[in-house]
N, C-alpha and C. Protein backbone atom coordinates (compact mmCIF):
# COMPACT_ATOMS: atom_id res chain seq x y z
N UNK A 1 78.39 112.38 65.38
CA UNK A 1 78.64 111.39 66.43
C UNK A 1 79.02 112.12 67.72
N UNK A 2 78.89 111.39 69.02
CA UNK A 2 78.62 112.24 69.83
C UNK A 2 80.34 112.23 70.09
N UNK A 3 80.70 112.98 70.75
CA UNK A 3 82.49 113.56 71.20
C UNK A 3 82.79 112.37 72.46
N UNK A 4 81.84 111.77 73.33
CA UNK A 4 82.24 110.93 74.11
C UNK A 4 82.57 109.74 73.29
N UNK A 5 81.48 109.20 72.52
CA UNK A 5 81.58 108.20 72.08
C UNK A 5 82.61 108.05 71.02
N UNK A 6 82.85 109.14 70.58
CA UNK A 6 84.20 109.18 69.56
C UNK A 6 85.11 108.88 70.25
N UNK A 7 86.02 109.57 71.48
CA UNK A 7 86.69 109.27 71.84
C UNK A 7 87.15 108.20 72.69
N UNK A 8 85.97 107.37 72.90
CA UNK A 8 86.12 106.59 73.57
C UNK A 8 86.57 105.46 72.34
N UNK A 9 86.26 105.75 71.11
CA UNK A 9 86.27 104.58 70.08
C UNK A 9 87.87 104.88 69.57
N UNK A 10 88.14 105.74 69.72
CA UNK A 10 89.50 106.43 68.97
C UNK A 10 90.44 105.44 70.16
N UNK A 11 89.99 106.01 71.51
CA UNK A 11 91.28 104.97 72.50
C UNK A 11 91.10 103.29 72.70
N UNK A 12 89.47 103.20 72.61
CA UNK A 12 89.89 101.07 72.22
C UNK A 12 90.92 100.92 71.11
N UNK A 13 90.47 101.75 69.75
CA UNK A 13 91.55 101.73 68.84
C UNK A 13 93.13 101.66 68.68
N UNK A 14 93.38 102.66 69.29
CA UNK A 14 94.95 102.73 69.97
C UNK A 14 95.02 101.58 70.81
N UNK A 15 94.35 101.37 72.17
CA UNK A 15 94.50 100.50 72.77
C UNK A 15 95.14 98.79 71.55
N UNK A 16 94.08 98.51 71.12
CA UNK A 16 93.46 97.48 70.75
C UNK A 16 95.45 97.48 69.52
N UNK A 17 95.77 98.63 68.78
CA UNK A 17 96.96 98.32 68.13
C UNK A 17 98.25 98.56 68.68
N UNK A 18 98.62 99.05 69.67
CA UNK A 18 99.41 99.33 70.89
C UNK A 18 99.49 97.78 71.30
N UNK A 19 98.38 96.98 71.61
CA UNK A 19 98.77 96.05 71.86
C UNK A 19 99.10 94.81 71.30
N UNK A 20 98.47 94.88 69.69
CA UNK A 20 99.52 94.06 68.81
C UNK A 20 100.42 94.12 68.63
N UNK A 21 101.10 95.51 68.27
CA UNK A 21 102.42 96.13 68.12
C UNK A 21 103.51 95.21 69.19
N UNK A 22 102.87 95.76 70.74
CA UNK A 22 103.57 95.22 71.80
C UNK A 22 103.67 93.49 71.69
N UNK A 23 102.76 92.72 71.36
CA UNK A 23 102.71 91.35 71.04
C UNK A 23 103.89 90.92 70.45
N UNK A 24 104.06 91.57 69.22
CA UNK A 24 105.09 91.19 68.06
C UNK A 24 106.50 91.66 68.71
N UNK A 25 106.55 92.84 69.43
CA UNK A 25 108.27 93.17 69.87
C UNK A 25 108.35 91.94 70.81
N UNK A 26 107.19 91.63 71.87
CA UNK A 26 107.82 91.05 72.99
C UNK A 26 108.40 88.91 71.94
N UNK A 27 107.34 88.92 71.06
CA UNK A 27 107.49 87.64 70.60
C UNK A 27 108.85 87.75 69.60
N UNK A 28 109.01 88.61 68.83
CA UNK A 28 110.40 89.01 67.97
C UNK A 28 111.81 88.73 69.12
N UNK A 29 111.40 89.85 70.37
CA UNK A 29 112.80 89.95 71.14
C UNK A 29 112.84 88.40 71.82
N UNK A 30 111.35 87.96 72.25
CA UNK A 30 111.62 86.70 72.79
C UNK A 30 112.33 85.21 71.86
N UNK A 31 112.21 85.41 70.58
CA UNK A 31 112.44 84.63 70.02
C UNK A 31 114.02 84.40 69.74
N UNK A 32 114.69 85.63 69.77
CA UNK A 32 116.32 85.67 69.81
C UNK A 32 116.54 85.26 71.60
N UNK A 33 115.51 85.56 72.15
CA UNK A 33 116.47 85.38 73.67
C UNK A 33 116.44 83.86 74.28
N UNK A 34 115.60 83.09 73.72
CA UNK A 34 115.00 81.70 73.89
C UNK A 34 116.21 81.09 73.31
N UNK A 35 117.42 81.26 72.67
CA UNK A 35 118.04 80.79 71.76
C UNK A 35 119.54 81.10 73.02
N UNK A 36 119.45 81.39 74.12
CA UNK A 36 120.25 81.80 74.96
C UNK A 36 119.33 81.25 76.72
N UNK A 37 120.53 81.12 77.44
CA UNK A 37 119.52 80.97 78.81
C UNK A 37 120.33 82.01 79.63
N UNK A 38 120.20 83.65 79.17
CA UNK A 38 120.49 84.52 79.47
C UNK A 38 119.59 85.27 80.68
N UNK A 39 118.49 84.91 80.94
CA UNK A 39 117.46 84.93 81.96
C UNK A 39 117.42 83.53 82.95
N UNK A 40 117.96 82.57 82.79
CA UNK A 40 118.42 82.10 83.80
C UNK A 40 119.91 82.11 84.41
N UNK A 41 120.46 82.45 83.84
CA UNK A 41 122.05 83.14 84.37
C UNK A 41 121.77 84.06 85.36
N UNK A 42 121.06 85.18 84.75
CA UNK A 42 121.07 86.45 85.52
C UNK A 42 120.66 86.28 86.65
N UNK A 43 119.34 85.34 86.78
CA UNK A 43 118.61 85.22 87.96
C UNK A 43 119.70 84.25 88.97
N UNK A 44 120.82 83.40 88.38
CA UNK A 44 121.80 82.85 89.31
C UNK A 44 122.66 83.56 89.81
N UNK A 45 122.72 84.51 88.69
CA UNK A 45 123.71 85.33 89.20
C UNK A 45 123.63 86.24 90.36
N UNK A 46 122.16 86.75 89.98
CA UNK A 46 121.76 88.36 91.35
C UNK A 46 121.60 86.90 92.58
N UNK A 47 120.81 86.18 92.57
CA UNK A 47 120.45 85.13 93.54
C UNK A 47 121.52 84.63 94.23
N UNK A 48 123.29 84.55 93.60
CA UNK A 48 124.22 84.13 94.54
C UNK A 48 124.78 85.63 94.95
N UNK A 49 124.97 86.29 94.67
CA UNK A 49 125.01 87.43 95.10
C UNK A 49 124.33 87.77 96.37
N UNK A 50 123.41 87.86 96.29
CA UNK A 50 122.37 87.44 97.79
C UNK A 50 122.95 86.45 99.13
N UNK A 51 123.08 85.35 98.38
CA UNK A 51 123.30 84.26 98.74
C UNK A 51 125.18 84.54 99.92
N UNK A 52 125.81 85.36 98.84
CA UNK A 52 127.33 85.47 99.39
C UNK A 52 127.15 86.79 100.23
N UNK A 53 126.34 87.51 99.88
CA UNK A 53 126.39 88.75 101.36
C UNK A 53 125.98 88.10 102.51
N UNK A 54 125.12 87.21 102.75
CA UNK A 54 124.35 86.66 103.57
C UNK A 54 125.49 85.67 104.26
N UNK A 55 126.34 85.24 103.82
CA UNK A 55 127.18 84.46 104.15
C UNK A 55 128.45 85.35 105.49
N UNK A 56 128.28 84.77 107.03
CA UNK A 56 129.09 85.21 107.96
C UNK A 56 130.54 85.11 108.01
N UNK A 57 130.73 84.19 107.32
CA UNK A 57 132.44 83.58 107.79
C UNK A 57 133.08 84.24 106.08
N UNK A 58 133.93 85.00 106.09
CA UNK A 58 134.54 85.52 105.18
C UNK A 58 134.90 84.71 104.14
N UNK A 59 135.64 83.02 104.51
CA UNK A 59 136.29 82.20 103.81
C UNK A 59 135.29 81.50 103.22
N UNK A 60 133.70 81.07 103.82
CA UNK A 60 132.45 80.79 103.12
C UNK A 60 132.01 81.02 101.69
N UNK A 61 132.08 82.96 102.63
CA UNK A 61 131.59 84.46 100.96
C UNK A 61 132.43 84.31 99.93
N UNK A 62 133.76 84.15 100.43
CA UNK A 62 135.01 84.06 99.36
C UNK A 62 134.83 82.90 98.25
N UNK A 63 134.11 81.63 98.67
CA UNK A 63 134.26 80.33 98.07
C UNK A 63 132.97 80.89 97.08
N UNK A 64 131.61 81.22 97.65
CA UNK A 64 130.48 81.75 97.00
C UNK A 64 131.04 82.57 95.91
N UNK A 65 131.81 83.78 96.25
CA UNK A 65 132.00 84.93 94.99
C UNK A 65 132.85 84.17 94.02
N UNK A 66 133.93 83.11 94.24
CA UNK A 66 134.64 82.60 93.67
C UNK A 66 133.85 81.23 92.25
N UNK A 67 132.78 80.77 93.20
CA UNK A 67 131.82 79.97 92.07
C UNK A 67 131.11 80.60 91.54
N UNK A 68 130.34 81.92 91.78
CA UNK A 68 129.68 82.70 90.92
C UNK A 68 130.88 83.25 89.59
N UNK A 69 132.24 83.00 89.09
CA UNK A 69 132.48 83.82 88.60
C UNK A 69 132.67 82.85 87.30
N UNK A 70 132.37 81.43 87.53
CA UNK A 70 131.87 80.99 85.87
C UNK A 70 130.47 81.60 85.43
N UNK A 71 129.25 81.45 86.34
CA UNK A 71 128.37 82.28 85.82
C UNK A 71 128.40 83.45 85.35
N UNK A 72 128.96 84.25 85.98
CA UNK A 72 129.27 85.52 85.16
C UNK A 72 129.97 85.43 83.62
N UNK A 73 130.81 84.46 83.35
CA UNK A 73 131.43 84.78 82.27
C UNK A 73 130.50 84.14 81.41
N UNK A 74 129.74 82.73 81.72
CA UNK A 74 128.57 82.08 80.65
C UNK A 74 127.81 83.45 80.42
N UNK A 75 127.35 83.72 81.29
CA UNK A 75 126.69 84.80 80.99
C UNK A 75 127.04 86.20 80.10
N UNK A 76 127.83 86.61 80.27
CA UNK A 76 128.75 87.71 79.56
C UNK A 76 128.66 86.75 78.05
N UNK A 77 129.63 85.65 77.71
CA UNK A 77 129.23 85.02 76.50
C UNK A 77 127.99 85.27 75.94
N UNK A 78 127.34 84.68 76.62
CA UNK A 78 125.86 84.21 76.12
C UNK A 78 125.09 85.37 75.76
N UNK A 79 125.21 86.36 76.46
CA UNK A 79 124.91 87.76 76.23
C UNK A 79 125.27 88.46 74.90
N UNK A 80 126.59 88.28 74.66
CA UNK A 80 127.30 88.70 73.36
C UNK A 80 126.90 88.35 72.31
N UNK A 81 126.79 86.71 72.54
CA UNK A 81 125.83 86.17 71.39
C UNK A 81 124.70 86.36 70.72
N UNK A 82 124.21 86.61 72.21
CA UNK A 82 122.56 87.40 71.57
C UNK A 82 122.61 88.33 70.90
N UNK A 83 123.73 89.87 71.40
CA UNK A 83 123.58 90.81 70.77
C UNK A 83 124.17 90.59 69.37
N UNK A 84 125.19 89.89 69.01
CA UNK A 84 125.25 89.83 67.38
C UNK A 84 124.09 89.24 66.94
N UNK A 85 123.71 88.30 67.26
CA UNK A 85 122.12 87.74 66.63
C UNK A 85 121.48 89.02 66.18
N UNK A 86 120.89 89.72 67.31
CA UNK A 86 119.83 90.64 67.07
C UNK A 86 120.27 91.46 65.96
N UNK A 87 121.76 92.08 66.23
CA UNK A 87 121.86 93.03 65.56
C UNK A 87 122.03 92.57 63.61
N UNK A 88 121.65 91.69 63.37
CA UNK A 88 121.47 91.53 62.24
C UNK A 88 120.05 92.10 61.48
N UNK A 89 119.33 92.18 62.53
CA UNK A 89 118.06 92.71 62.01
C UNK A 89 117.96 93.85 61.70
N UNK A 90 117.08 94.45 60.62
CA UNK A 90 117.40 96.13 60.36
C UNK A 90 116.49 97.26 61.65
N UNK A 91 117.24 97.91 61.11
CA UNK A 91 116.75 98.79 61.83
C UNK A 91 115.51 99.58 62.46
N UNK A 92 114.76 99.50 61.41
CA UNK A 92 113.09 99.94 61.15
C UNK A 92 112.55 98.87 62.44
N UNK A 93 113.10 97.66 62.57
CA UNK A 93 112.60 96.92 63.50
C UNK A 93 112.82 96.87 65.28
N UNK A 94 113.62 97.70 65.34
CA UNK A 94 114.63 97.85 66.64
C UNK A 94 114.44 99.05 66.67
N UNK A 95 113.44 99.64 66.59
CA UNK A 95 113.49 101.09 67.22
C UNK A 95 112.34 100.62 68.27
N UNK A 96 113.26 101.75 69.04
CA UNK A 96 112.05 102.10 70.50
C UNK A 96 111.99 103.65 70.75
N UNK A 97 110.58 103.91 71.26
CA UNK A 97 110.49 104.81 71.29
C UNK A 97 110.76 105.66 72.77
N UNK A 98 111.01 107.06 72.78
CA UNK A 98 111.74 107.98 73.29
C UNK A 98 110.91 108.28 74.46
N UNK A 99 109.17 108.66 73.82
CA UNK A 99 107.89 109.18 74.65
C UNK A 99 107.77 107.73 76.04
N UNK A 100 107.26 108.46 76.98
CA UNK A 100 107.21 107.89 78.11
C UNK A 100 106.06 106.42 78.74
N UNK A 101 105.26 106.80 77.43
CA UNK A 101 104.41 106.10 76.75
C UNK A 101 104.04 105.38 75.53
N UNK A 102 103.60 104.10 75.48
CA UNK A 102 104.07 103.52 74.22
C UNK A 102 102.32 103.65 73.24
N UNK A 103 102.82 104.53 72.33
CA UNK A 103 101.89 104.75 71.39
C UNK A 103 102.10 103.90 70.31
N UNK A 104 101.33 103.39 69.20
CA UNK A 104 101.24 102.68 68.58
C UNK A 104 101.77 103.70 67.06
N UNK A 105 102.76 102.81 66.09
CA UNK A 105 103.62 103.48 64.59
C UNK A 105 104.24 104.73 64.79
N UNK A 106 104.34 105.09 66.45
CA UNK A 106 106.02 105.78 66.59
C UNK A 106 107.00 105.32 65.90
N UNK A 107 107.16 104.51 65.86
CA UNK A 107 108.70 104.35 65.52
C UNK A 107 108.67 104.11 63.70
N UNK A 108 107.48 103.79 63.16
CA UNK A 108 107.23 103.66 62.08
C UNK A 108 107.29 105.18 61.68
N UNK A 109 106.48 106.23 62.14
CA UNK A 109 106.18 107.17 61.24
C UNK A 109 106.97 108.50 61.86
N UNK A 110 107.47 108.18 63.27
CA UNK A 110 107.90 109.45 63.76
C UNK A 110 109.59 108.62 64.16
N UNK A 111 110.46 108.09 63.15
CA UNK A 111 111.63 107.91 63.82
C UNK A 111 112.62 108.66 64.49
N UNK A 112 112.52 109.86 64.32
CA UNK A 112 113.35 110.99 64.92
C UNK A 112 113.24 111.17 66.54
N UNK A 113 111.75 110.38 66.81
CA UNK A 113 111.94 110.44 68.52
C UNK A 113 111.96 109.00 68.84
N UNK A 114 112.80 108.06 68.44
CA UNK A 114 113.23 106.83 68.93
C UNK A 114 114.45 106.11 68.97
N UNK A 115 115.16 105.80 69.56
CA UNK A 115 116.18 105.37 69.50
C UNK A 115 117.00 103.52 68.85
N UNK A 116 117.84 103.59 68.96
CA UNK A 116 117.80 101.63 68.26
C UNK A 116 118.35 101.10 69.28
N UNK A 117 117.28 99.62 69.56
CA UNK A 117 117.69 98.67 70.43
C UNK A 117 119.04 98.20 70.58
N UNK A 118 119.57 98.26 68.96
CA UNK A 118 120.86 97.31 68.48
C UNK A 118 121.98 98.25 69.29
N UNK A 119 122.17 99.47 69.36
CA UNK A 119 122.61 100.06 69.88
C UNK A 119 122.40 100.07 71.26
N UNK A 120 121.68 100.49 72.40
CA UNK A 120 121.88 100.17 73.42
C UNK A 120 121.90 98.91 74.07
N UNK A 121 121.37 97.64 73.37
CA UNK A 121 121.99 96.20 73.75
C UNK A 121 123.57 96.05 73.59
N UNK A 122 124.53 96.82 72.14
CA UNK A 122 126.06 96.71 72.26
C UNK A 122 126.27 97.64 73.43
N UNK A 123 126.03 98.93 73.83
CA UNK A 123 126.33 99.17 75.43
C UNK A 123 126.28 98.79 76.45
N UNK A 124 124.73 97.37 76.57
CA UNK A 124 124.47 97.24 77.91
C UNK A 124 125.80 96.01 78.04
N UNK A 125 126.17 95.43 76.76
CA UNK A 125 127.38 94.44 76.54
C UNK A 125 128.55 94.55 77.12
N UNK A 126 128.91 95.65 76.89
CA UNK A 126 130.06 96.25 76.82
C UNK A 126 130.42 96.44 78.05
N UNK A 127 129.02 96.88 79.16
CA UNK A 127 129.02 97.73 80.47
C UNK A 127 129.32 96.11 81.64
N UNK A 128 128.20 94.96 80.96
CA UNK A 128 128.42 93.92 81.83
C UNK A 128 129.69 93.16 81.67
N UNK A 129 129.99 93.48 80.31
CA UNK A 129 131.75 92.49 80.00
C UNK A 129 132.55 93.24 81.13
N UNK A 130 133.01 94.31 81.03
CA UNK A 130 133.74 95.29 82.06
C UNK A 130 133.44 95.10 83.43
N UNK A 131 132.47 95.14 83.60
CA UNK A 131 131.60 94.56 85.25
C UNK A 131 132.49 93.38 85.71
N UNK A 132 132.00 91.85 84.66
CA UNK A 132 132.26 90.53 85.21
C UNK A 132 133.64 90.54 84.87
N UNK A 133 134.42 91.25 84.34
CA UNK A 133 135.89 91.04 83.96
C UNK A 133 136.74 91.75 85.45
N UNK A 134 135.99 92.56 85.45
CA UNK A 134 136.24 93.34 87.13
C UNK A 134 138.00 93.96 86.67
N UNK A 135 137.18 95.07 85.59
CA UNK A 135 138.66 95.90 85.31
C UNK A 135 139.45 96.59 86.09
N UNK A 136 138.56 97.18 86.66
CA UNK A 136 139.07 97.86 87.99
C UNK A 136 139.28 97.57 89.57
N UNK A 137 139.33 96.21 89.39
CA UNK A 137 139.61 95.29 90.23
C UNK A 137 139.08 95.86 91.52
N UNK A 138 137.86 96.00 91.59
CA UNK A 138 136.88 96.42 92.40
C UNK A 138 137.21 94.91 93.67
N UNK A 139 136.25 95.35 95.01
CA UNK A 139 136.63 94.40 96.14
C UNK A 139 135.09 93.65 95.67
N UNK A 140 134.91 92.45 96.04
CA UNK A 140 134.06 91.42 95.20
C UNK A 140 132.53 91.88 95.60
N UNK A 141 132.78 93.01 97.06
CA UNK A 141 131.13 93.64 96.98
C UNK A 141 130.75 94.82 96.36
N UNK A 142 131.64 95.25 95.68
CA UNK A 142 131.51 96.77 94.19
C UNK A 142 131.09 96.22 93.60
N UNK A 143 131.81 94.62 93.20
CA UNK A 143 132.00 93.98 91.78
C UNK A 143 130.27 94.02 91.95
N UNK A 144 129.70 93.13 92.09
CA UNK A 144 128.59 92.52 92.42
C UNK A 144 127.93 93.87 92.46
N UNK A 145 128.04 94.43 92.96
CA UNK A 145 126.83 95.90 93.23
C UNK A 145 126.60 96.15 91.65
N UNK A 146 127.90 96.97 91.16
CA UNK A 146 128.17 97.42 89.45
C UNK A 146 127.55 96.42 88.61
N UNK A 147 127.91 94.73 88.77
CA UNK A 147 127.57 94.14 88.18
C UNK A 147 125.85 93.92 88.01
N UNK A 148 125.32 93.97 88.81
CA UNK A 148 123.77 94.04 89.34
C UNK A 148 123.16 95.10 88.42
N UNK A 149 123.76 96.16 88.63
CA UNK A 149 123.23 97.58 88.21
C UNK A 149 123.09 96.94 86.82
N UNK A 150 124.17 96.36 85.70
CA UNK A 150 124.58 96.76 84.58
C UNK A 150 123.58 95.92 83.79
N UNK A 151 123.27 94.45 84.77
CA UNK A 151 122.54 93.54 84.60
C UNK A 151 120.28 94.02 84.83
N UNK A 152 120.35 94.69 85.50
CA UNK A 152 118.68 95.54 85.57
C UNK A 152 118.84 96.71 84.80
N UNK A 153 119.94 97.20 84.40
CA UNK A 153 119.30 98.56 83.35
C UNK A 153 118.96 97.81 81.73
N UNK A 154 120.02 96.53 81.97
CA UNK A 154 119.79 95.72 80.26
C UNK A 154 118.05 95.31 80.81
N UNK A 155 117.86 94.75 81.34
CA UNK A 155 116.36 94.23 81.92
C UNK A 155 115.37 95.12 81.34
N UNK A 156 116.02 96.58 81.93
CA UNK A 156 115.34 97.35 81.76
C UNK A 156 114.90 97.97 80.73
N UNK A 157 115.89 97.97 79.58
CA UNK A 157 115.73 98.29 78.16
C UNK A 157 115.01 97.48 77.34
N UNK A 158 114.94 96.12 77.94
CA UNK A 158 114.37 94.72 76.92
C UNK A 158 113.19 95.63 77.31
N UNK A 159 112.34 95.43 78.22
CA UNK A 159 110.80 95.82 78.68
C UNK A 159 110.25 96.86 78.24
N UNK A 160 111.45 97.73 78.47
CA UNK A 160 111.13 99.43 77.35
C UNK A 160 110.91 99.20 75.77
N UNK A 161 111.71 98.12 75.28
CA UNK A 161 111.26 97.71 73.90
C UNK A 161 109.97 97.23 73.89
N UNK A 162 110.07 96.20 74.65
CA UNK A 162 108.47 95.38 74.84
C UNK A 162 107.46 96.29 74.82
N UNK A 163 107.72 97.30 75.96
CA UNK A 163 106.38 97.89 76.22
C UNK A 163 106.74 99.73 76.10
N UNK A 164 107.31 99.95 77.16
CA UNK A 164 107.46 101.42 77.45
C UNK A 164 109.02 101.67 78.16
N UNK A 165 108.97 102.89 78.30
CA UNK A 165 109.93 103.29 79.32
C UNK A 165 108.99 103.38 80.69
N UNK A 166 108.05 103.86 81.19
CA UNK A 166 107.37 103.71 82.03
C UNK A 166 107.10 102.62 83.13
N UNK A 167 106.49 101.47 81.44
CA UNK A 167 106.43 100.29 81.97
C UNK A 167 107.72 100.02 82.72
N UNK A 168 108.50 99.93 82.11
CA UNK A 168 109.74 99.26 82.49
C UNK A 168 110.56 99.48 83.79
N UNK A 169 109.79 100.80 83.61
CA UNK A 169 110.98 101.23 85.49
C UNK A 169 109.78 100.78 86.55
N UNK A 170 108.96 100.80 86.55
CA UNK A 170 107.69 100.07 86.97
C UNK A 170 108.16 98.28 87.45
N UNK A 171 108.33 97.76 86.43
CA UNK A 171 108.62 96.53 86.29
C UNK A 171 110.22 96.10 87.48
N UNK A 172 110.84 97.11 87.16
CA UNK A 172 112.39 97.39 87.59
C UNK A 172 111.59 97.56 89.08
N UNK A 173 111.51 98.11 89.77
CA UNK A 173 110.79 98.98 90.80
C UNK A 173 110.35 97.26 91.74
N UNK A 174 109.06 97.07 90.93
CA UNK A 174 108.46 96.00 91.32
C UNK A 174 109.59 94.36 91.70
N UNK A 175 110.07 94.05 90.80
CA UNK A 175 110.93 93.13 90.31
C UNK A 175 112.05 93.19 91.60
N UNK A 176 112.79 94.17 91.64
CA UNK A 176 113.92 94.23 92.01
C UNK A 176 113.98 94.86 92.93
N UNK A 177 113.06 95.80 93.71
CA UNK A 177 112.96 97.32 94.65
C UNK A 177 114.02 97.73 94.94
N UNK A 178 114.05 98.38 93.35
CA UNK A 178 115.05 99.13 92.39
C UNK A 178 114.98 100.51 92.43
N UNK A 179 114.70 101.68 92.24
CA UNK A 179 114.12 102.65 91.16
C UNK A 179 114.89 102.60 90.17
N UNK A 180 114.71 103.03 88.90
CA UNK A 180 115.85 103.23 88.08
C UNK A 180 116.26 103.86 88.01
N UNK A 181 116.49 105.27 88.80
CA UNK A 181 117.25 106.66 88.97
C UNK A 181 118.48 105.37 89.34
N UNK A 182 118.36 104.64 90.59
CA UNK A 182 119.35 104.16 91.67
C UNK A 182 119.79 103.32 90.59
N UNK A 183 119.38 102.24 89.78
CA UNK A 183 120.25 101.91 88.91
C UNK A 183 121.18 102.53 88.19
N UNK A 184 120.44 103.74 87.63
CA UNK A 184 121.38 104.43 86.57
C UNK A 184 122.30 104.81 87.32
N UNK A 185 122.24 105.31 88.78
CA UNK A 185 123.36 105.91 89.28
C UNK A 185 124.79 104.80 89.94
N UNK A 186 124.17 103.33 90.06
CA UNK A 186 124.95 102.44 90.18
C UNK A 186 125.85 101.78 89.15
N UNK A 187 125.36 102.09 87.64
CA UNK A 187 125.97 101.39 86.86
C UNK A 187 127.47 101.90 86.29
N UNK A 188 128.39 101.74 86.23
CA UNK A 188 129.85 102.08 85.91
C UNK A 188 129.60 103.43 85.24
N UNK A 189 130.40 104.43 85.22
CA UNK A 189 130.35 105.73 85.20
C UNK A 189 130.42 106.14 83.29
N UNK A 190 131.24 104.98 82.84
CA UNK A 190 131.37 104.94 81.70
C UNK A 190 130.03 104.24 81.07
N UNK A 191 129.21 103.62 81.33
CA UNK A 191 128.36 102.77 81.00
C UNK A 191 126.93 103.95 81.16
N UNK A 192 127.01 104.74 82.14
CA UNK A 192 125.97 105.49 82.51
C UNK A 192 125.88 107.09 81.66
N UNK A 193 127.59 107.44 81.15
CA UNK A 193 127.36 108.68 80.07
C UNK A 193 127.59 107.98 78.73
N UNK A 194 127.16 106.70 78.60
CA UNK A 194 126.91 106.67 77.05
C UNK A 194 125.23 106.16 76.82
N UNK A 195 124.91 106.04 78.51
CA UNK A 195 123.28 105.52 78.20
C UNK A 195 122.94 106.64 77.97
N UNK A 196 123.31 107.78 78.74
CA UNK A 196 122.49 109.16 78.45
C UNK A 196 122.70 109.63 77.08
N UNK A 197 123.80 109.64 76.74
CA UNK A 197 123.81 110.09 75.39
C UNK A 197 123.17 109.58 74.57
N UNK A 198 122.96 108.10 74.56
CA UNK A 198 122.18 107.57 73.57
C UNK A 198 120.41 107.59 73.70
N UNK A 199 120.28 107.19 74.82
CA UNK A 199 118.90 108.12 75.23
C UNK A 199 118.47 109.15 75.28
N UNK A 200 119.42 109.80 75.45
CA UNK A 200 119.03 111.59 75.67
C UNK A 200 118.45 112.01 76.71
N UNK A 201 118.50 111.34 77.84
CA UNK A 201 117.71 111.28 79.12
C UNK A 201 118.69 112.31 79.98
């Protein structure tokens, strides 16, 4: 057989199971997150955020940051919830992979270069509880900055499951005109050396 035509049949192939693979994470992760309106929080949340910088008269911004801070905590809840949900599932199922590109039974046959979702969803938890709790009693435009960050790197990890790491800062980039260097470097200092460690990035 000729070497073009092989290889061209070898990558529909990949293609063609790469993208079932991807089908089933995005319908699996979507199916725990549908059970939460954790994607419409967030989007209230970054959206008043917006909304209160934009605001001139101090006592205005103050009333804005002050009603955003039930959303934050539904959200923080609702978030938590999800992650015990998920994390009931085993493990074999919650791996993502490490490579920059999403190849198809990584995580099946090569687990040593992938990491577990269940695990960096209890960090991205942990990073936004601390955020909206505002431990460090940050002034309400840190809060909001940190909080933002902690809220697009979780974004960012769902999509990396879904699809890639690639994809995802892509998506981040597009979405948000983000990079994710600038996220990672925005998100709480404690939140940002346990992503590395657990990524290895």
């Amino acid at each position: 057989m000729d070497t073009f035509v092989l290889f061209t049949l070898l990558a529909i192939a990949v293609h063609v199971l790469r993208r079932r693979e991807q089908a089933q994470r995005i319908a699996m992760l979507g199916a725990y997150l549908g059970k939460f309106q954790i994607e419409k929080l967030m989007q209230e949340v970054l959206s008043g955020y917006q909304r209160a910088l934009g605001e001139a008269e101090e006592q205005r911004q103050a009333q804005v940051w002050r009603h955003l801070e039930t959303a934050e905590q539904t959200l923080t809840e609702q978030f938590n919830r999800f992650v015990l949900e998920f994390a009931k599932l085993p493990e074999p199922q919650t791996r993502l992979s490490r490579l920059p590109v999403a190849l198809p039974f990584v995580s099946q046959y090569f687990p040593a270069s992938t990491l577990d979702l269940r695990k960096l969803l209890s960090l991205h938890a942990h990073g936004i509880g601390q955020a909206a709790q505002n431990s460090q009693a940050q002034p309400a435009k840190s809060k909001a900055f940190t909080l933002s960050a902690e809220l697009m790197l979780m974004q960012h990890s769902c999509h990396w499951f879904c699809r890639s790491r690639t994809v995802a800062s892509a998506r981040l980039l597009a979405g948000h005109q983000t990079a994710y260097a600038q996220v990672l470097n925005a998100v709480a200092p404690s939140t940002r050396k346990a992503y590395l460690q657990l990524t290895g990035n």
